[in-house]
Protein backbone atom coordinates (compact mmCIF):
# COMPACT_ATOMS: atom_id res chain seq x y z
CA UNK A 1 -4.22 6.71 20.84
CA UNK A 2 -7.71 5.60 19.96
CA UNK A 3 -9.17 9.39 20.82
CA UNK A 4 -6.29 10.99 18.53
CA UNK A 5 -7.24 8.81 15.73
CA UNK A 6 -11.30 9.54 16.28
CA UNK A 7 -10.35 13.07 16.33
CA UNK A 8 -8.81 12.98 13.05
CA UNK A 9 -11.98 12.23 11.33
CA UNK A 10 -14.25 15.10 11.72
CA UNK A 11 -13.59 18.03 8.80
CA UNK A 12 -13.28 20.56 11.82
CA UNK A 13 -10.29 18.64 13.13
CA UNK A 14 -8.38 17.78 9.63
CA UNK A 15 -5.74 20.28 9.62
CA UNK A 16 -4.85 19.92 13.06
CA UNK A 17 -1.44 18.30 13.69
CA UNK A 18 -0.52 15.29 16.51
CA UNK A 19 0.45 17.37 18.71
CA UNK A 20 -3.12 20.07 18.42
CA UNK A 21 -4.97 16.63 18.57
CA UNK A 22 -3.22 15.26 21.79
CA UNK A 23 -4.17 18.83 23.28
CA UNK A 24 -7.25 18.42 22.07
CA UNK A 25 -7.75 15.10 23.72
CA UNK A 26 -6.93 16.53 27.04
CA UNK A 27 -10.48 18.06 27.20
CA UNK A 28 -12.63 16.08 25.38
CA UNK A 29 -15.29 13.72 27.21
CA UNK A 30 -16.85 10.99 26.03
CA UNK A 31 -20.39 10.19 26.69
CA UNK A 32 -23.01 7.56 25.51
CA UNK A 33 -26.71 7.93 24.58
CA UNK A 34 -30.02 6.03 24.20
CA UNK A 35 -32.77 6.32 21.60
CA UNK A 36 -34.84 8.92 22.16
CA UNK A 37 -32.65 10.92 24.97
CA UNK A 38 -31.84 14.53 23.89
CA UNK A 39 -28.41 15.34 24.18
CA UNK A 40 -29.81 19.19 24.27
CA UNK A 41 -32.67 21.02 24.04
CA UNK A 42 -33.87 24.09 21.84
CA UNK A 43 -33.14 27.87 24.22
CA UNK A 44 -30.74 25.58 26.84
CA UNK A 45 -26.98 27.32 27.61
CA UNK A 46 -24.89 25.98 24.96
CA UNK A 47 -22.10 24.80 26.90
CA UNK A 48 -20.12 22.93 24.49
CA UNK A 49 -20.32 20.67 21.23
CA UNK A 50 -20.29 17.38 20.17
CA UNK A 51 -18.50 14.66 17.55
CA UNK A 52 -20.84 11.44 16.64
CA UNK A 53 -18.83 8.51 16.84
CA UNK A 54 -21.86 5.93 16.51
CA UNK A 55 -25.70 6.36 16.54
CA UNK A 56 -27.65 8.37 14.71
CA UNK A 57 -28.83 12.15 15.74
CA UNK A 58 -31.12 14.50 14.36
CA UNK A 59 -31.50 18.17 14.97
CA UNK A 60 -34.89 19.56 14.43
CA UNK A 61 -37.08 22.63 16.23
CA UNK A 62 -40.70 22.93 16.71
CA UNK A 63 -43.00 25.07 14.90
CA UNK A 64 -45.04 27.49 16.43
CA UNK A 65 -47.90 25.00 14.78
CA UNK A 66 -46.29 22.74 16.75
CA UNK A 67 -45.35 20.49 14.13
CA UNK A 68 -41.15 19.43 13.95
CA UNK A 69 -38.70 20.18 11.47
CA UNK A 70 -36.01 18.26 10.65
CA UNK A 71 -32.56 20.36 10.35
CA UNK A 72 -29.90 18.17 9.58
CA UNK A 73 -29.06 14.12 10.08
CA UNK A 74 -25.84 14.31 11.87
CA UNK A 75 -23.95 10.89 10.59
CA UNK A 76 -21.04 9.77 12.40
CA UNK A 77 -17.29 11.15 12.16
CA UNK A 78 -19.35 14.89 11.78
CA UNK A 79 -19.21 17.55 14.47
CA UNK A 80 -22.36 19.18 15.28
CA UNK A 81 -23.51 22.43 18.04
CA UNK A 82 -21.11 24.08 16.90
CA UNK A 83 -23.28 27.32 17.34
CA UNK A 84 -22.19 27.02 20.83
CA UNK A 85 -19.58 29.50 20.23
CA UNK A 86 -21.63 32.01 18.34
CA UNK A 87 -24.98 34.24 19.07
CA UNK A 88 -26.87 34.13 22.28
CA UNK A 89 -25.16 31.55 24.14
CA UNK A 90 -27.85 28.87 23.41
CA UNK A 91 -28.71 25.78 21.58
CA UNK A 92 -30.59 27.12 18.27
CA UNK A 93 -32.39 23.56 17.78
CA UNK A 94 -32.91 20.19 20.03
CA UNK A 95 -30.48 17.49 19.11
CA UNK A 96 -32.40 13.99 19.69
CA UNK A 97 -30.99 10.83 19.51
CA UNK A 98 -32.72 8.46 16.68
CA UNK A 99 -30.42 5.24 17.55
CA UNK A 100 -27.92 4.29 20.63
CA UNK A 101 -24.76 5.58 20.39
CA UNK A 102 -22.12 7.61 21.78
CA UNK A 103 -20.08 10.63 21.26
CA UNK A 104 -17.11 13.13 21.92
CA UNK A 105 -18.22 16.31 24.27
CA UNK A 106 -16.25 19.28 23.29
CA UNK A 107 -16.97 21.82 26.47
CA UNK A 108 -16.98 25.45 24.91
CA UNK A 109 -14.30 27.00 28.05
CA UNK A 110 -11.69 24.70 27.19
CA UNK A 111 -12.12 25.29 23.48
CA UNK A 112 -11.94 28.78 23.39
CA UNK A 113 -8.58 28.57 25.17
CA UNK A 114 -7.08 26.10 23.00
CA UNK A 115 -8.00 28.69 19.87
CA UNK A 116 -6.91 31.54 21.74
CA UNK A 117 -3.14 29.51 22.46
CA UNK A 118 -3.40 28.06 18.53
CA UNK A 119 -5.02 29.85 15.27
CA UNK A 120 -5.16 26.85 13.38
CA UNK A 121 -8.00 25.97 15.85
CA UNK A 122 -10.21 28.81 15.11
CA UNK A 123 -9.00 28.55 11.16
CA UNK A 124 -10.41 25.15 11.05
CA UNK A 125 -13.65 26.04 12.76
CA UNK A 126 -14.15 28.87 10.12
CA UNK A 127 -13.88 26.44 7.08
CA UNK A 128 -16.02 23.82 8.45
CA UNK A 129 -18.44 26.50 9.29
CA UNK A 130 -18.31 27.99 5.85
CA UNK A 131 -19.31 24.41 4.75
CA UNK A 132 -22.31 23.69 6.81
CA UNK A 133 -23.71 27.01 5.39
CA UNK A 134 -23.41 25.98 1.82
CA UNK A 135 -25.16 22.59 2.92
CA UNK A 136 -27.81 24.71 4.87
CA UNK A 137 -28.22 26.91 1.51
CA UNK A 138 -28.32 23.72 -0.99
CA UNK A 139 -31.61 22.54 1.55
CA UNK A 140 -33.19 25.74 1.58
CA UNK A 141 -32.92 26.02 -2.55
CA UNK A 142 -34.40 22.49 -2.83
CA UNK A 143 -37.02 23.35 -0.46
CA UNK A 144 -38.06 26.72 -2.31
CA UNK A 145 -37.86 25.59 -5.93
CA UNK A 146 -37.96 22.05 -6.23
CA UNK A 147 -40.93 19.98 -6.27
CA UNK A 148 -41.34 16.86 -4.10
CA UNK A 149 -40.66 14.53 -6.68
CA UNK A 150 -37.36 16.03 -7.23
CA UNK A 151 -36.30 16.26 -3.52
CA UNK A 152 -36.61 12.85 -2.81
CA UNK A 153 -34.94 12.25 -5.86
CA UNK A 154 -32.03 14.44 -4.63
CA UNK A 155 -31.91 12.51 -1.08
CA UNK A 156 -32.00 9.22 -2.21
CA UNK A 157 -29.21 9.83 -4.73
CA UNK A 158 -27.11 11.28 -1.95
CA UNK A 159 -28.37 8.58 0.10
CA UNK A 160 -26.72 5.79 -3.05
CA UNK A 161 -23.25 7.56 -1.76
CA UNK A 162 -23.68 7.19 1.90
CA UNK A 163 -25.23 3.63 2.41
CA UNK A 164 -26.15 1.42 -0.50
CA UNK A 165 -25.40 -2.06 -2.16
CA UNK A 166 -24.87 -2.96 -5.89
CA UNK A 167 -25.90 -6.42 -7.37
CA UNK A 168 -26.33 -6.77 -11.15
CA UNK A 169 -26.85 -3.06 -11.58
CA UNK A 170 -29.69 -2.84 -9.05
CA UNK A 171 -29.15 -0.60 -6.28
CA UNK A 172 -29.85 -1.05 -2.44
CA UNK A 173 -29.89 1.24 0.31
CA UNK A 174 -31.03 1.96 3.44
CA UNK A 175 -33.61 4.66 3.73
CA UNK A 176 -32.12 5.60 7.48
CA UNK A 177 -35.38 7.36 8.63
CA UNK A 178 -38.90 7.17 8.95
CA UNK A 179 -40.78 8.21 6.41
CA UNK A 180 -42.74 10.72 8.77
CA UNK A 181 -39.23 12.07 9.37
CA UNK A 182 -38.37 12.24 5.92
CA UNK A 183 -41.31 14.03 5.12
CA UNK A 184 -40.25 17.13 7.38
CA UNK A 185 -36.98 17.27 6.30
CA UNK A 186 -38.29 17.55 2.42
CA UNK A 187 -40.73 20.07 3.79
CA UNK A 188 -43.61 18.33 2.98
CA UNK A 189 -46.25 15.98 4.34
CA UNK A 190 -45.82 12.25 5.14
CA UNK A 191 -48.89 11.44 3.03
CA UNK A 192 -47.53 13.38 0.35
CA UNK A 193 -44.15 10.93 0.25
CA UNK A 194 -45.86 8.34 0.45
CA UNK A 195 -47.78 9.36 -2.67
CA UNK A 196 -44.33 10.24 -4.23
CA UNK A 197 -42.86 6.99 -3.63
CA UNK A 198 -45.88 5.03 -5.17
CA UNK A 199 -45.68 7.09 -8.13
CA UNK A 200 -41.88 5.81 -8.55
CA UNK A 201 -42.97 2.73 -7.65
CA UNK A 202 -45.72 2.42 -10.40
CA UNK A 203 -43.08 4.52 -12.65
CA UNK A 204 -40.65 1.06 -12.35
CA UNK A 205 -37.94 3.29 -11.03
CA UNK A 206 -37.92 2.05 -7.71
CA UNK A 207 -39.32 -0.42 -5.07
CA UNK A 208 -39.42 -0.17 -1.64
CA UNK A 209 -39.28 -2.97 0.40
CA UNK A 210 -39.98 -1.74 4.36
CA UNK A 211 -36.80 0.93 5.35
CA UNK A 212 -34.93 -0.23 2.11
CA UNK A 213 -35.38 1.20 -1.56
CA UNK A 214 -34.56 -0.56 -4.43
CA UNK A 215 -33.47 1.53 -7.61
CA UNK A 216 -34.05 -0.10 -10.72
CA UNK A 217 -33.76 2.81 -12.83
CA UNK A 218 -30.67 5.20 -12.15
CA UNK A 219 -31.08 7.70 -14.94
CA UNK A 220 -34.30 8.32 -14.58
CA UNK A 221 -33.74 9.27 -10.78
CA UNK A 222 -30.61 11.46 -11.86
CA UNK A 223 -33.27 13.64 -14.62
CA UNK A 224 -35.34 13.71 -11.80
CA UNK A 225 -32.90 15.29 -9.54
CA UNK A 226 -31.91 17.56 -12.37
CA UNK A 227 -35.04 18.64 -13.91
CA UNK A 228 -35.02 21.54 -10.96
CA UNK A 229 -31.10 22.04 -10.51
């Protein structure tokens, strides 16, 4: 009963009845993972794909430079690899493991027979797909046009909805990541955020106190944000 209910949760699985989700069950594995392990590496056979339950993963590939660039921050309750079904039969990016945790292995055999017994499989694959690729496009428009100022903006106000605190209208949250790692997911250098951060800092919009920012100043991050939307 405990698998049903985790299987619930991800939007690939939402429109999927008790009875698709007890079939679903029947093939799922459920594996756990340290920091640092890759689940899967960039090129390998993608034999299947994953739900987080806990932990925290990150995809990213390597540039010929041979510097890495952060993808996506998979958070838990979201599928991810689900390009194991598509293209060349193989991983398009490494999925590495930035906390413990565990998750739900979805092998890609079994899959493609329960969509080929049940529509509403492949259905909900296509709209969670769809969705991905408007998150994918939002990232690469913030990336071209905005400047870095702006993009951290952006990802600490999405941040405010994911994992903050409120006391006396001063916000807390957690960062989540390294700055280094936040610097390649804004597409920019880590010297360069740290720069950025310092100016909000000295700006009395924020304060950062180790992994945990302190917004003092909500508007002014939101005009931020928007001065480039």
């Amino acid at each position: 009963m405990e698998l049903i209910e985790q299987l619930k949760k991800p939007l690939l699985f939402s429109g999927l009845n008790d009875a698709d989700l007890r079939e679903l069950a029947t093939i799922t594995v459920r594996r756990s993972f340290r920091k640092g392990e890759s689940l899967f590496c960039e090129g390998e056979s993608a034999t299947g794909f994953y739900l987080l339950l806990s932990g925290s993963i990150k995809l990213c590939r390597i540039s010929p430079d041979g510097r890495e660039k952060v993808l996506h921050f998979v958070k838990p309750r979201e599928t991810f690899a689900e390009a194991a079904f598509f293209g060349n039969g193989t991983y398009p990016a490494e999925a590495r493991a930035m906390e413990s945790g565990e998750v739900l292995y979805l092998p890609r055999e079994g899959f493609m027979a329960l969509m080929a017994r049940n529509p509403g499989f492949a259905l909900n694959l296509v709209v969670s797909l769809s969705l991905m690729l408007r998150q994918f496009v939002r990232q690469i428009e913030e990336l071209s046009f905005n400047d870095v100022t702006s993009r951290l903006a952006s990802f600490l106000l999405r941040r405010i909805d994911e994992k903050s605190t409120s006391y006396g209208g001063i916000i807390y949250l957690d960062l989540g990541i390294k700055k280094g790692e936040l610097a390649s997911r804004l597409g920019t250098a880590s010297e360069t955020i740290s720069r950025t951060f310092k100016k909000l800092k000295d700006e009395g919009i924020i304060d950062v106190q180790g992994n945990r920012v302190v917004i003092h100043q909500l508007e002014k991050l939101q005009k931020l944000c928007e001065r480039h939307e």
